[in-house]
C-alpha atoms as a PDB file:
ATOM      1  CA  UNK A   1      -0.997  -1.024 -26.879  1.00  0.00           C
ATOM      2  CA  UNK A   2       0.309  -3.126 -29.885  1.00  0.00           C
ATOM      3  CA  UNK A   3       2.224  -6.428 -28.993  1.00  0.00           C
ATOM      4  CA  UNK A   4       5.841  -5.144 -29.956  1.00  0.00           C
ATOM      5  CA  UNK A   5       5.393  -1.892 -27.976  1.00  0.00           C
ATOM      6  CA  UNK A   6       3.807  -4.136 -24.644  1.00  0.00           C
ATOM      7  CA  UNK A   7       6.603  -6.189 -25.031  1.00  0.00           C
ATOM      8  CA  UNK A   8       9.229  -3.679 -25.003  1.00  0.00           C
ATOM      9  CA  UNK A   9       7.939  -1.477 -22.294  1.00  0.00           C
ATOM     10  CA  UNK A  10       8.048  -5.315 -20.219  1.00  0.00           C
ATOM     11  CA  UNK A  11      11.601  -5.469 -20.993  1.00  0.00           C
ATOM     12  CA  UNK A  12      11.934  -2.233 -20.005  1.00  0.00           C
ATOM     13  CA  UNK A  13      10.518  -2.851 -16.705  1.00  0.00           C
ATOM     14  CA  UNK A  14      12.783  -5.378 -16.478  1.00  0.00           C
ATOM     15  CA  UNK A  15      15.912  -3.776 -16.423  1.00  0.00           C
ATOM     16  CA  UNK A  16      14.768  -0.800 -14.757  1.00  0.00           C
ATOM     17  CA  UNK A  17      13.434  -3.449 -11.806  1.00  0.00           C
ATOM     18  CA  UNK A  18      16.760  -5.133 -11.233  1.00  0.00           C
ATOM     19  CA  UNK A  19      18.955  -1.909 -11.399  1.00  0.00           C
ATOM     20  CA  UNK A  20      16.616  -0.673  -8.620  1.00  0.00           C
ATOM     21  CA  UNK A  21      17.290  -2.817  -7.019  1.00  0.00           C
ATOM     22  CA  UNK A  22      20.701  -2.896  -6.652  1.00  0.00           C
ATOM     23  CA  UNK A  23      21.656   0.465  -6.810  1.00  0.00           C
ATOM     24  CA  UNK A  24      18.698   2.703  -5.234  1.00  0.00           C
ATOM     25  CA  UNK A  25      17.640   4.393  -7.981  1.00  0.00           C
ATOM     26  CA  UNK A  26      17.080   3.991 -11.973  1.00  0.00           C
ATOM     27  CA  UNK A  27      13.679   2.597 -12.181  1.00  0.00           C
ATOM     28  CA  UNK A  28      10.991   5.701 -12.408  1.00  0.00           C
ATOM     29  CA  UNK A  29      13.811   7.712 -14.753  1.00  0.00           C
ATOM     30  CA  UNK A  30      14.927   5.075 -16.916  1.00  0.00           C
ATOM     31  CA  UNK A  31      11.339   3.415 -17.812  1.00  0.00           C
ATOM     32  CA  UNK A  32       9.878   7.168 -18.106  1.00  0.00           C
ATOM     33  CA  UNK A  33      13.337   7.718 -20.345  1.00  0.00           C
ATOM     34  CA  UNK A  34      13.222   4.795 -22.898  1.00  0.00           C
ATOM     35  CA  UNK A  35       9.488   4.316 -22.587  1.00  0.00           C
ATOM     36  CA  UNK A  36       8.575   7.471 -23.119  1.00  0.00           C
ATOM     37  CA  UNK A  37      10.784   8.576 -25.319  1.00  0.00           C
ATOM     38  CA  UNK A  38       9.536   5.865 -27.997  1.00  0.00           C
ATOM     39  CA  UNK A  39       6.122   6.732 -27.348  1.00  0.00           C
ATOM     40  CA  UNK A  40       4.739   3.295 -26.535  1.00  0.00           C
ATOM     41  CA  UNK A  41       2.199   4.927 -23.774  1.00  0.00           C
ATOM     42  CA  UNK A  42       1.675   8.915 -23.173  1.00  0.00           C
ATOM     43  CA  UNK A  43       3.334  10.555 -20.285  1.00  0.00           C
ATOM     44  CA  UNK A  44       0.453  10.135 -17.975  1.00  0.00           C
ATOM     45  CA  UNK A  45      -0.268   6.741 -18.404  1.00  0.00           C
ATOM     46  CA  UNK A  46       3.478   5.999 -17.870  1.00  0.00           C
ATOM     47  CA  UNK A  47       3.743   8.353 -14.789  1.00  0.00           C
ATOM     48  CA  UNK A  48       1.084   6.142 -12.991  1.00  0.00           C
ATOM     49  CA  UNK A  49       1.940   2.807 -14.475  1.00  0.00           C
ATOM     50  CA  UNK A  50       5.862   3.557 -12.834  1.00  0.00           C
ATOM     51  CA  UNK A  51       3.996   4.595  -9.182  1.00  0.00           C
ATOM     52  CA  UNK A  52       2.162   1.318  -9.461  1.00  0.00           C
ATOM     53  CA  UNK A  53       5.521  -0.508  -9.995  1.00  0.00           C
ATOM     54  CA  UNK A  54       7.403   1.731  -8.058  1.00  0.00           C
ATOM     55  CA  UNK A  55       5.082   0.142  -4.949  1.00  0.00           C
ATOM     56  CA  UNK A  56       5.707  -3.576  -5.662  1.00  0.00           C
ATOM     57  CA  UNK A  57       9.623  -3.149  -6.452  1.00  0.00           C
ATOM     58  CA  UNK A  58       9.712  -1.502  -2.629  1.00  0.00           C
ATOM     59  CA  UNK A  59       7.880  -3.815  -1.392  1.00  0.00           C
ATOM     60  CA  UNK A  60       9.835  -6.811  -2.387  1.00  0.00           C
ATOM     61  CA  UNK A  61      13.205  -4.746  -1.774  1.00  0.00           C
ATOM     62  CA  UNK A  62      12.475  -3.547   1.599  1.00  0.00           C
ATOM     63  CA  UNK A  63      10.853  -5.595   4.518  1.00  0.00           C
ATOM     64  CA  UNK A  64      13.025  -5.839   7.145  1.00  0.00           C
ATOM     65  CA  UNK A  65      15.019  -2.692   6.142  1.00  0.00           C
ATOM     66  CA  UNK A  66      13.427  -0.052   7.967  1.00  0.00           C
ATOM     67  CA  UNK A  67      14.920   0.566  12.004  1.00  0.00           C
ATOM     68  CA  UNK A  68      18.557   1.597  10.056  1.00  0.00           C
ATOM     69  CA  UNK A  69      16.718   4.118   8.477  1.00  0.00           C
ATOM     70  CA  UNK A  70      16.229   6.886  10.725  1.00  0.00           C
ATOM     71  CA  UNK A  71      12.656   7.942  11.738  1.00  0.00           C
ATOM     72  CA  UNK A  72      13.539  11.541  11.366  1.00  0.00           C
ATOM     73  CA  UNK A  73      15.014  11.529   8.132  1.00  0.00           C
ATOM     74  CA  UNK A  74      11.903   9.552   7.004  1.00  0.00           C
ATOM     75  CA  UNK A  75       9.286  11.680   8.473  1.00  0.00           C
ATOM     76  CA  UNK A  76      11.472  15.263   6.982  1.00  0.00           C
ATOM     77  CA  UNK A  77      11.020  13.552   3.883  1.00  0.00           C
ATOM     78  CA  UNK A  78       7.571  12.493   3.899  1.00  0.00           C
ATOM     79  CA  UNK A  79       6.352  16.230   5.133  1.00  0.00           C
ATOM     80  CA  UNK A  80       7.615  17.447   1.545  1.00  0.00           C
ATOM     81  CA  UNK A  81       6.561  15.282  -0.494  1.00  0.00           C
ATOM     82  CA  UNK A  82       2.962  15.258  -0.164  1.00  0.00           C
ATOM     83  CA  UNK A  83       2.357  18.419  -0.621  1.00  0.00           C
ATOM     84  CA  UNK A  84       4.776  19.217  -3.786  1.00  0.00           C
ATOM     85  CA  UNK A  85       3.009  15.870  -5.183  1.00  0.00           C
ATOM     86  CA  UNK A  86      -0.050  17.700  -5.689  1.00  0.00           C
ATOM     87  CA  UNK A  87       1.438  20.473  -7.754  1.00  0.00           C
ATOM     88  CA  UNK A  88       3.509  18.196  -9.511  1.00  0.00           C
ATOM     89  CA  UNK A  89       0.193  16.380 -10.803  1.00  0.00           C
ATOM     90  CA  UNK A  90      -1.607  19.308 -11.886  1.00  0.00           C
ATOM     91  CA  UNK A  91       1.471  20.521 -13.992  1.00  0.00           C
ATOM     92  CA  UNK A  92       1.339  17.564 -15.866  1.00  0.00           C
ATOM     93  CA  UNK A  93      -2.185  17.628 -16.749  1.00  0.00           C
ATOM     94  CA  UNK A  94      -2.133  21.069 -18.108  1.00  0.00           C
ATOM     95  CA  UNK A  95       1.191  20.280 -19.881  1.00  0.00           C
ATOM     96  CA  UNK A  96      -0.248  17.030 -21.359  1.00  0.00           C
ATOM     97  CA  UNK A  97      -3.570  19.057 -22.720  1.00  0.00           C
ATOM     98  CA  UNK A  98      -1.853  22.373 -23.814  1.00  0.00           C
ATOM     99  CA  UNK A  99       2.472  21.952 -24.350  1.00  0.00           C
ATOM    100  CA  UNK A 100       3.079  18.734 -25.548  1.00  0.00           C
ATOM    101  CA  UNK A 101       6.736  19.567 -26.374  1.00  0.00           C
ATOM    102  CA  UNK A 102       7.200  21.610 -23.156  1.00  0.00           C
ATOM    103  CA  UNK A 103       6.486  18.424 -21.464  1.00  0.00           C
ATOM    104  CA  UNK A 104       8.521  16.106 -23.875  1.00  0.00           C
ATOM    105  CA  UNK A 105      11.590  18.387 -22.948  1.00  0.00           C
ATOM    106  CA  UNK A 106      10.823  18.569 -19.143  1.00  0.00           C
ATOM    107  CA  UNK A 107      11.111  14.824 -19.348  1.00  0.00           C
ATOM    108  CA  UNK A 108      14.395  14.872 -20.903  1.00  0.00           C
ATOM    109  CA  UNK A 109      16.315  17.676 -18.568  1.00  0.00           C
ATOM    110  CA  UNK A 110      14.932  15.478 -15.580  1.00  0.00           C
ATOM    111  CA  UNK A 111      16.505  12.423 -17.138  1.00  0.00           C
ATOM    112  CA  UNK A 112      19.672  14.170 -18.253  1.00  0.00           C
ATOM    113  CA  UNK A 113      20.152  15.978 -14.759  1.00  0.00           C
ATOM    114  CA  UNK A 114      19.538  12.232 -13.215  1.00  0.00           C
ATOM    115  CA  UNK A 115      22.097  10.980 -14.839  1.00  0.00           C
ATOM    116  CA  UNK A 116      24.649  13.627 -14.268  1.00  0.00           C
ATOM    117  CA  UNK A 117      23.583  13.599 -10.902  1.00  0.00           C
ATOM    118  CA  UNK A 118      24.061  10.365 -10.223  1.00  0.00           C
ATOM    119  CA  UNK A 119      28.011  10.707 -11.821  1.00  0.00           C
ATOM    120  CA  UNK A 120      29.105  13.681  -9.862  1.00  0.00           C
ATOM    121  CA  UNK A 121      29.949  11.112  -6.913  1.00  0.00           C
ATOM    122  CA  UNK A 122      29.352  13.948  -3.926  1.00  0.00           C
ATOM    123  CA  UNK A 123      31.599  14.558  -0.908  1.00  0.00           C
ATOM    124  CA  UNK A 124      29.925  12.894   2.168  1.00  0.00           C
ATOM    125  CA  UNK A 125      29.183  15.928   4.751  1.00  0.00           C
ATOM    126  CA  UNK A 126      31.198  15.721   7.931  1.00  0.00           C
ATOM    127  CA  UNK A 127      28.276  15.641   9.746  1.00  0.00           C
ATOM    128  CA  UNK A 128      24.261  14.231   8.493  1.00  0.00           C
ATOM    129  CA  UNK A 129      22.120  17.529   7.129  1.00  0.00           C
ATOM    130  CA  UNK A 130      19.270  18.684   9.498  1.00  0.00           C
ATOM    131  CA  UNK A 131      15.720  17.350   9.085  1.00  0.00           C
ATOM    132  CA  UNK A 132      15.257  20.562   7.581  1.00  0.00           C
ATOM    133  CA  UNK A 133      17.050  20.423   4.477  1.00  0.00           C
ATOM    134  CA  UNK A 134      15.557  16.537   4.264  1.00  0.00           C
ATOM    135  CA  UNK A 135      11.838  18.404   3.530  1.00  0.00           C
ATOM    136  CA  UNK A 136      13.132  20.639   1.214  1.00  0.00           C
ATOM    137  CA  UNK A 137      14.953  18.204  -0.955  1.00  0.00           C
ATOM    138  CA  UNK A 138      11.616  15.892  -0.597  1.00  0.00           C
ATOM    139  CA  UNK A 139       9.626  18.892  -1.977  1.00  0.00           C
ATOM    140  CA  UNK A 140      11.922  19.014  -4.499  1.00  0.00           C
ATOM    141  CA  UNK A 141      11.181  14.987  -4.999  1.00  0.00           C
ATOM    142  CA  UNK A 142       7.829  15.533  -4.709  1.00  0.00           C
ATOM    143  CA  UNK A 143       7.176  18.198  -7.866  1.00  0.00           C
ATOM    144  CA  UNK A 144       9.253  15.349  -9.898  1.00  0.00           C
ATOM    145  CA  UNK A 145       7.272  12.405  -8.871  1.00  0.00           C
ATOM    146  CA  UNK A 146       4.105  14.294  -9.424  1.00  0.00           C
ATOM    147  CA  UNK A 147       4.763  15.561 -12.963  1.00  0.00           C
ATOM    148  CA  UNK A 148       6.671  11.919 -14.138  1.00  0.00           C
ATOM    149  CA  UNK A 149       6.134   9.609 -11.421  1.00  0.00           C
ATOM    150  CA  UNK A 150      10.373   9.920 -11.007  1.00  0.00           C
ATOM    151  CA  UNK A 151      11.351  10.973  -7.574  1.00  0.00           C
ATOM    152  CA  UNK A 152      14.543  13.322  -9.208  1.00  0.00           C
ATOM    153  CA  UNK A 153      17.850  13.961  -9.100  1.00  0.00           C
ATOM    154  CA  UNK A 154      17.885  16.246  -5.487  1.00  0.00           C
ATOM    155  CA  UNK A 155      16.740  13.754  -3.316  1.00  0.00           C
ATOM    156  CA  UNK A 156      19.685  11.223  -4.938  1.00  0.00           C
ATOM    157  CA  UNK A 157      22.360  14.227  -4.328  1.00  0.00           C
ATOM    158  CA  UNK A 158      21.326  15.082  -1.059  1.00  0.00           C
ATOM    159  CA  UNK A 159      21.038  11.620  -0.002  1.00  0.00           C
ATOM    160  CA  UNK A 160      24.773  10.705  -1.439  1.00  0.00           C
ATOM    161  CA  UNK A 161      26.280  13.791   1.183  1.00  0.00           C
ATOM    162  CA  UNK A 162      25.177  12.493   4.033  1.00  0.00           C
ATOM    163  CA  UNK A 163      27.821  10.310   5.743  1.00  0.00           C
ATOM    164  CA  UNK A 164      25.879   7.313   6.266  1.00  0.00           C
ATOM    165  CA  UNK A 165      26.544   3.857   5.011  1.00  0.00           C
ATOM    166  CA  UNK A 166      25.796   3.471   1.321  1.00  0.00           C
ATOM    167  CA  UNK A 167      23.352   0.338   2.068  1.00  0.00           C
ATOM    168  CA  UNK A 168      21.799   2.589   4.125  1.00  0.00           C
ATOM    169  CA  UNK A 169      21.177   5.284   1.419  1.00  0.00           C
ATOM    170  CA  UNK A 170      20.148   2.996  -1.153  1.00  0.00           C
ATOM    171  CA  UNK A 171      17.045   1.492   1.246  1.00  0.00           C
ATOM    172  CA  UNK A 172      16.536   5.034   2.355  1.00  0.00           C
ATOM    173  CA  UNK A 173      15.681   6.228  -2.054  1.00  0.00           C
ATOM    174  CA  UNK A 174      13.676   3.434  -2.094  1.00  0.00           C
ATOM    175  CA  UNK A 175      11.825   4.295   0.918  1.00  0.00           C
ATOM    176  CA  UNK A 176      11.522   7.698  -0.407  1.00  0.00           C
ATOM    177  CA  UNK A 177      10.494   6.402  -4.110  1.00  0.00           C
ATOM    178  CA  UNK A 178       7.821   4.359  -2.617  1.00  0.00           C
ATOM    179  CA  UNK A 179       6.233   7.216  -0.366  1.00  0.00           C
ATOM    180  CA  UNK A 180       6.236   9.184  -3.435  1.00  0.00           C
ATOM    181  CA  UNK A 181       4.555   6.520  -5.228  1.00  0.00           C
ATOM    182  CA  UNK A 182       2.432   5.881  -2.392  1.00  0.00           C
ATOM    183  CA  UNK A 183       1.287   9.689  -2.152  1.00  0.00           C
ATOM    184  CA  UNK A 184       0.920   9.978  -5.802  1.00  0.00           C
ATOM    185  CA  UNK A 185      -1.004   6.881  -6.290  1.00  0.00           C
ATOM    186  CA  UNK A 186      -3.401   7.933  -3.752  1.00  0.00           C
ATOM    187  CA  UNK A 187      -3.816  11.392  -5.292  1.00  0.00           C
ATOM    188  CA  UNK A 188      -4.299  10.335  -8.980  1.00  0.00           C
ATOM    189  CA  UNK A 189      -6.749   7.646  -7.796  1.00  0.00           C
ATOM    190  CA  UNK A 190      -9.018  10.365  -6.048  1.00  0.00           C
ATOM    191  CA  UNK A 191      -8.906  12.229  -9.303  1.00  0.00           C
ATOM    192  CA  UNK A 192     -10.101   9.237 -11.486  1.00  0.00           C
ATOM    193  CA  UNK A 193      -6.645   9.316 -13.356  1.00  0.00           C
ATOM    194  CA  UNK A 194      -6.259   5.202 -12.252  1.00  0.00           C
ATOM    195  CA  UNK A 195      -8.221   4.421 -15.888  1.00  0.00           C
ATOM    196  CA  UNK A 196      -8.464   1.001 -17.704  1.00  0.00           C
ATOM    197  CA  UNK A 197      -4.741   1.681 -20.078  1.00  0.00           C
ATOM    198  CA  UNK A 198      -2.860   2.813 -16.404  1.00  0.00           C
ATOM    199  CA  UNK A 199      -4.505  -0.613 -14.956  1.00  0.00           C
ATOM    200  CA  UNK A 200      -3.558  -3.158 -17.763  1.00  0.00           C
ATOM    201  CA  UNK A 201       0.054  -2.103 -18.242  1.00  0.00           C
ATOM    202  CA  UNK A 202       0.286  -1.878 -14.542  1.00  0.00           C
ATOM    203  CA  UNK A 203      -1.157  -5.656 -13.941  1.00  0.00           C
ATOM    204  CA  UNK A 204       1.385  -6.622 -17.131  1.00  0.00           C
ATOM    205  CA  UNK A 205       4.534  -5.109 -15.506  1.00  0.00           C
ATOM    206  CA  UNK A 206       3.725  -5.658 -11.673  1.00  0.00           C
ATOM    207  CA  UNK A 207       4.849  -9.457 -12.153  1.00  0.00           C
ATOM    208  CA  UNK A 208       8.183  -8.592 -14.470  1.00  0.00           C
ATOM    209  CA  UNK A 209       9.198  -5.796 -11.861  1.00  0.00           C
ATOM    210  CA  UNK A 210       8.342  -7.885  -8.767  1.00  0.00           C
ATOM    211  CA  UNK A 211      10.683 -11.070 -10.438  1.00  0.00           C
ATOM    212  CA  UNK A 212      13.157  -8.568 -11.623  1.00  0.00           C
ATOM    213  CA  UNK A 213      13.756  -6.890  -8.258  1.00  0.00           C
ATOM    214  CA  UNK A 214      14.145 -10.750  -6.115  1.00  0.00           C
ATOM    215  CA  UNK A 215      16.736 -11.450  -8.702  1.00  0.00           C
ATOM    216  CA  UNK A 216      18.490  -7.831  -7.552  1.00  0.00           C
ATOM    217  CA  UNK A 217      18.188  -9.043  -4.251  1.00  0.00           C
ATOM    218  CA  UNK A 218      19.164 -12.705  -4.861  1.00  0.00           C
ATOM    219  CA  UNK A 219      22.125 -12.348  -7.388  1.00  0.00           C
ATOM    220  CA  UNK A 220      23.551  -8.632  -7.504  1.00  0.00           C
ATOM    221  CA  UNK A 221      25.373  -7.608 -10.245  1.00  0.00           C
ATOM    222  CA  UNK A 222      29.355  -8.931  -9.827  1.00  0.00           C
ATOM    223  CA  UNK A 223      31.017  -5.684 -10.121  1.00  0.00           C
ATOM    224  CA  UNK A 224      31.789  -2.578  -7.813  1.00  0.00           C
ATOM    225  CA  UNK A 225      29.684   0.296  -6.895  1.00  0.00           C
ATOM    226  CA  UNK A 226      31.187   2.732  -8.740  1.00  0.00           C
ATOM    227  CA  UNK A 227      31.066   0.732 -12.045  1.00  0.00           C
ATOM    228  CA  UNK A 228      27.370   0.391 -11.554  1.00  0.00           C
ATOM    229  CA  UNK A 229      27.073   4.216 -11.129  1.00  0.00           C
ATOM    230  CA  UNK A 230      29.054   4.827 -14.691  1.00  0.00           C
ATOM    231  CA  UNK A 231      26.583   2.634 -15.939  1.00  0.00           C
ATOM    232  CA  UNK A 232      23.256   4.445 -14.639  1.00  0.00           C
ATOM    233  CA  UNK A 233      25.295   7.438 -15.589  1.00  0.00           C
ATOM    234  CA  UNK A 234      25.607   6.670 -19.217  1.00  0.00           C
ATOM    235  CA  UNK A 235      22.094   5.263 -19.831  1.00  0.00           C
ATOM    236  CA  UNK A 236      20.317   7.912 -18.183  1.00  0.00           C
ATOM    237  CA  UNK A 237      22.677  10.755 -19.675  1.00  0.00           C
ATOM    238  CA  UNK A 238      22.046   9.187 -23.421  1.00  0.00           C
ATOM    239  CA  UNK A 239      18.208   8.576 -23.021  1.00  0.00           C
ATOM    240  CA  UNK A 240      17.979  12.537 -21.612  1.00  0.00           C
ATOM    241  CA  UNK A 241      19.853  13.481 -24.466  1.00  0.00           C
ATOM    242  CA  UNK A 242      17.731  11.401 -27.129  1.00  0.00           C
ATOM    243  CA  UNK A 243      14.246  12.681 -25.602  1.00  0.00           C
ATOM    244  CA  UNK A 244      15.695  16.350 -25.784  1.00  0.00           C
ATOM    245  CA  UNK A 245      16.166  15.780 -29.308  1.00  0.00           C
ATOM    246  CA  UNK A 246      12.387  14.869 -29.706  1.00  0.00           C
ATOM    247  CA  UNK A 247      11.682  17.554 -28.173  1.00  0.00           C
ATOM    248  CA  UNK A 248      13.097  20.028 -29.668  1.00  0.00           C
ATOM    249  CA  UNK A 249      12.235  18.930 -32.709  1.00  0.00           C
ATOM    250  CA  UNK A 250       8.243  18.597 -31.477  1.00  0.00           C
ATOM    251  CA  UNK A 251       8.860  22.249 -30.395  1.00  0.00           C
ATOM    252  CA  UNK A 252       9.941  23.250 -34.107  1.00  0.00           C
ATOM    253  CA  UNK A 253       7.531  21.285 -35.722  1.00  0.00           C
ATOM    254  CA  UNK A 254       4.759  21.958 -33.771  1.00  0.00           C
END
């Protein structure tokens, strides 16, 4: 990777990091968005790079988080994401080597429908969903993280209906971002997809995601909750929009 394009995807990382951090979700979509979409890396490389990262922004964002969790809702989710991780990896490879467009735009509805996702602001449920309904929207997770290393939009929207304290939902994505970065790590490693380009970008942004997500915790953004969703909103809804564009225009070209 050229200078300019390392230093970008850093600042990148950056960003993505710290809004993590402070809202629960952002970093997989919006480094697979603006990344990708500029073509510093290819999609696999970036899809393990953000796993890697994924790992070290939960680990700095969570210790001492995990007994308000709920063991259930942890364990639902866990049970389907592993096995919709799989899948989700073997799509990608066969996308990467034979659709390259098909792949681009798959990127860029998961981005879009993150974004509008995250600004639809769901009614809390009277009462929490059943374990049940936990595993199916962590299968759901699971087929995202495994094709683009981005735990989706259904985990996010199932998460926001459950009436539980919004702290408590933002640990509880990044718990669920970091099993499915866990998994997938773990899965991609046994496959030999870990190669030299995933390791050097990794070891580059590990340190800038890691700094980026203690300042999160240390100095949180001075404005309200809902301003910080517009925000996520807007960048994630313009960057699905821009790598739609590309494409579609890959598709035609191609």
């Amino acid at each position: 990777m050229e200078l300019g394009g390392l230093a970008a995807t850093l600042a990148i990382m950056a960003v993505a990091g710290y809004l993590h951090t402070v809202s629960g979700f952002g970093l997989g979509m919006i480094v697979m968005g603006a990344a990708g979409g500029l073509g510093v890396a290819s999609v696999p490389v970036l899809a393990a790079v953000v796993s890697l990262v994924t790992l070290v922004n939960s680990a700095v964002a969570l210790p001492g988080s995990g007994r308000s969790l709920g063991a259930p809702r942890i364990l639902a989710l866990a049970v389907g994401i592993a096995p919709s991780i799989v899948l989700g990896v073997w799509l990608l490879s066969w996308l990467d080597a034979t659709f390259t467009a098909l792949l681009t735009l798959l990127l860029g509805a998961l981005v879009l429908s993150g974004g509008i996702s995250i600004g639809l602001q769901p009614q809390p449920r009277r009462a929490e969903s059943p374990p049940w309904s936990f595993a199916v929207s962590g299968a759901l997770t699971g087929m995202c993280g495994g094709l683009f290393g981005v735990p989706g939009p259904p985990v996010i929207y199932h998460c926001y209906r459950q009436p539980l304290p919004l702290e408590t939902i933002r640990l509880l994505l990044i718990l669920c971002f970091a099993i499915t970065s866990g998994v997938r790590t773990l899965y991609v490693a046994s496959q030999g997809g870990l190669t030299a380009d995933v390791w050097q970008l990794a070891l580059w942004s590990m340190p800038v995601v890691g700094g980026a997500t203690w300042l999160g915790r240390r100095y949180p953004l001075p404005c309200s909750a809902g301003l910080m969703r517009r925000l996520a909103m807007l960048t994630l809804v313009g960057l699905g929009v821009a790598i739609l564009l590309k494409g579609t225009f890959l598709l035609i070209t191609g």
